[in-house]
C-alpha atoms as a PDB file:
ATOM      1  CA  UNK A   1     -99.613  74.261  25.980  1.00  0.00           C
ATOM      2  CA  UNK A   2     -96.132  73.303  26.731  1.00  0.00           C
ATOM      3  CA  UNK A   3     -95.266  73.115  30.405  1.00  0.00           C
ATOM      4  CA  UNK A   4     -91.818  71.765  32.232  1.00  0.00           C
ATOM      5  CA  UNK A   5     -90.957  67.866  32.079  1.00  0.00           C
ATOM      6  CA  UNK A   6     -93.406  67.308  29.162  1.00  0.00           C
ATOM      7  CA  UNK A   7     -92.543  64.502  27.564  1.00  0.00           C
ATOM      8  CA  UNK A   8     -94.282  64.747  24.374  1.00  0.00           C
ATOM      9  CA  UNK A   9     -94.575  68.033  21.829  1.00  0.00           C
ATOM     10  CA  UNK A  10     -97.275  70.228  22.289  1.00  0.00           C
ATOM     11  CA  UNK A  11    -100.859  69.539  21.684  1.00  0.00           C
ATOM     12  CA  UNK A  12    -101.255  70.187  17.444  1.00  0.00           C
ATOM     13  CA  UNK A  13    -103.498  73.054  15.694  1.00  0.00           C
ATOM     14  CA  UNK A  14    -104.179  71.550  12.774  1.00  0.00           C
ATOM     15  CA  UNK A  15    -105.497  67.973  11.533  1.00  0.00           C
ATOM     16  CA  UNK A  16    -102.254  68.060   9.059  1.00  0.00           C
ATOM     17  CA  UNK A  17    -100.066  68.985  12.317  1.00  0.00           C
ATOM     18  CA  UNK A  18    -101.933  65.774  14.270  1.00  0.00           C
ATOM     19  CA  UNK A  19    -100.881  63.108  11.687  1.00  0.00           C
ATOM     20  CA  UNK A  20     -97.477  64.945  11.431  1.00  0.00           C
ATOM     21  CA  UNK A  21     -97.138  63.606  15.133  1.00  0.00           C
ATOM     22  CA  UNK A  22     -98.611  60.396  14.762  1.00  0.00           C
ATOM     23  CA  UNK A  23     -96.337  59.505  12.357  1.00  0.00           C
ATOM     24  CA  UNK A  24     -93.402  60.664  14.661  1.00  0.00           C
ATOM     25  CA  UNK A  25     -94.264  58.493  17.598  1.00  0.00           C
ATOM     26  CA  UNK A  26     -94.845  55.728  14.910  1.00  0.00           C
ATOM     27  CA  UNK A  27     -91.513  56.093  13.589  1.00  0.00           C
ATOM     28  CA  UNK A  28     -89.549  56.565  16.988  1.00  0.00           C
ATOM     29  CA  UNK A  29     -90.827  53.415  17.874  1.00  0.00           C
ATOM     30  CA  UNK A  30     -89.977  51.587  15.157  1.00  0.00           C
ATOM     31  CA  UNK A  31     -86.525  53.174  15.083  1.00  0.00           C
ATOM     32  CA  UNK A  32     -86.264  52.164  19.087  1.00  0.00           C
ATOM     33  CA  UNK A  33     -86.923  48.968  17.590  1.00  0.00           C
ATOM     34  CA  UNK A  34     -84.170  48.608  15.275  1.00  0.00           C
ATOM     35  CA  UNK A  35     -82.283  49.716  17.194  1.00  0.00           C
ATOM     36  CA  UNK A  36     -82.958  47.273  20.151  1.00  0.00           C
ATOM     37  CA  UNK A  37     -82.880  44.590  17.691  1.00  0.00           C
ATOM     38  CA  UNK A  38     -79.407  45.187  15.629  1.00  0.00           C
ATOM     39  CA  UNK A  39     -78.186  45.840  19.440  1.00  0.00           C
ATOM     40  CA  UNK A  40     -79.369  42.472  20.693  1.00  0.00           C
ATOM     41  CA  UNK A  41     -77.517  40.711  17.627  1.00  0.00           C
ATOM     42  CA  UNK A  42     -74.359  42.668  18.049  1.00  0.00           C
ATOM     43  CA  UNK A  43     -74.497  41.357  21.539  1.00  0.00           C
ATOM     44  CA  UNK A  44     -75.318  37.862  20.597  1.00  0.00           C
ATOM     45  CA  UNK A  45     -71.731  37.686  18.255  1.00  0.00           C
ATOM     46  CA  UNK A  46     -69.758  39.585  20.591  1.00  0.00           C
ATOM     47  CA  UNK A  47     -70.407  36.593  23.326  1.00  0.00           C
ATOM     48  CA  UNK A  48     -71.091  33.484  20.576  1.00  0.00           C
ATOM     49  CA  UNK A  49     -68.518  31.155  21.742  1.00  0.00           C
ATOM     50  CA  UNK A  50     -67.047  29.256  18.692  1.00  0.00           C
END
């Protein structure tokens, strides 16, 4: 059941629903990832002193 400040989506009904959200978790972290990484090289040229 969905309450205020949750943090996650609510608990699933079905077993398809359940692998539905572990693959979202799985791919927001891998996207959080990326995006930490291509971030991280972005900074890396922006202060590469040549």
């Amino acid at each position: 059941m969905a309450t205020w400040k949750t943090l996650m989506l609510q608990d699933s009904a079905s077993p398809l629903m359940e692998q539905l959200l572990f693959f979202h978790d799985h791919a927001l972290l891998i996207l959080v990832l990326i995006t930490i990484l291509v971030g991280q090289m972005l900074l890396s040229m922006l202060f590469n002193k040549w």
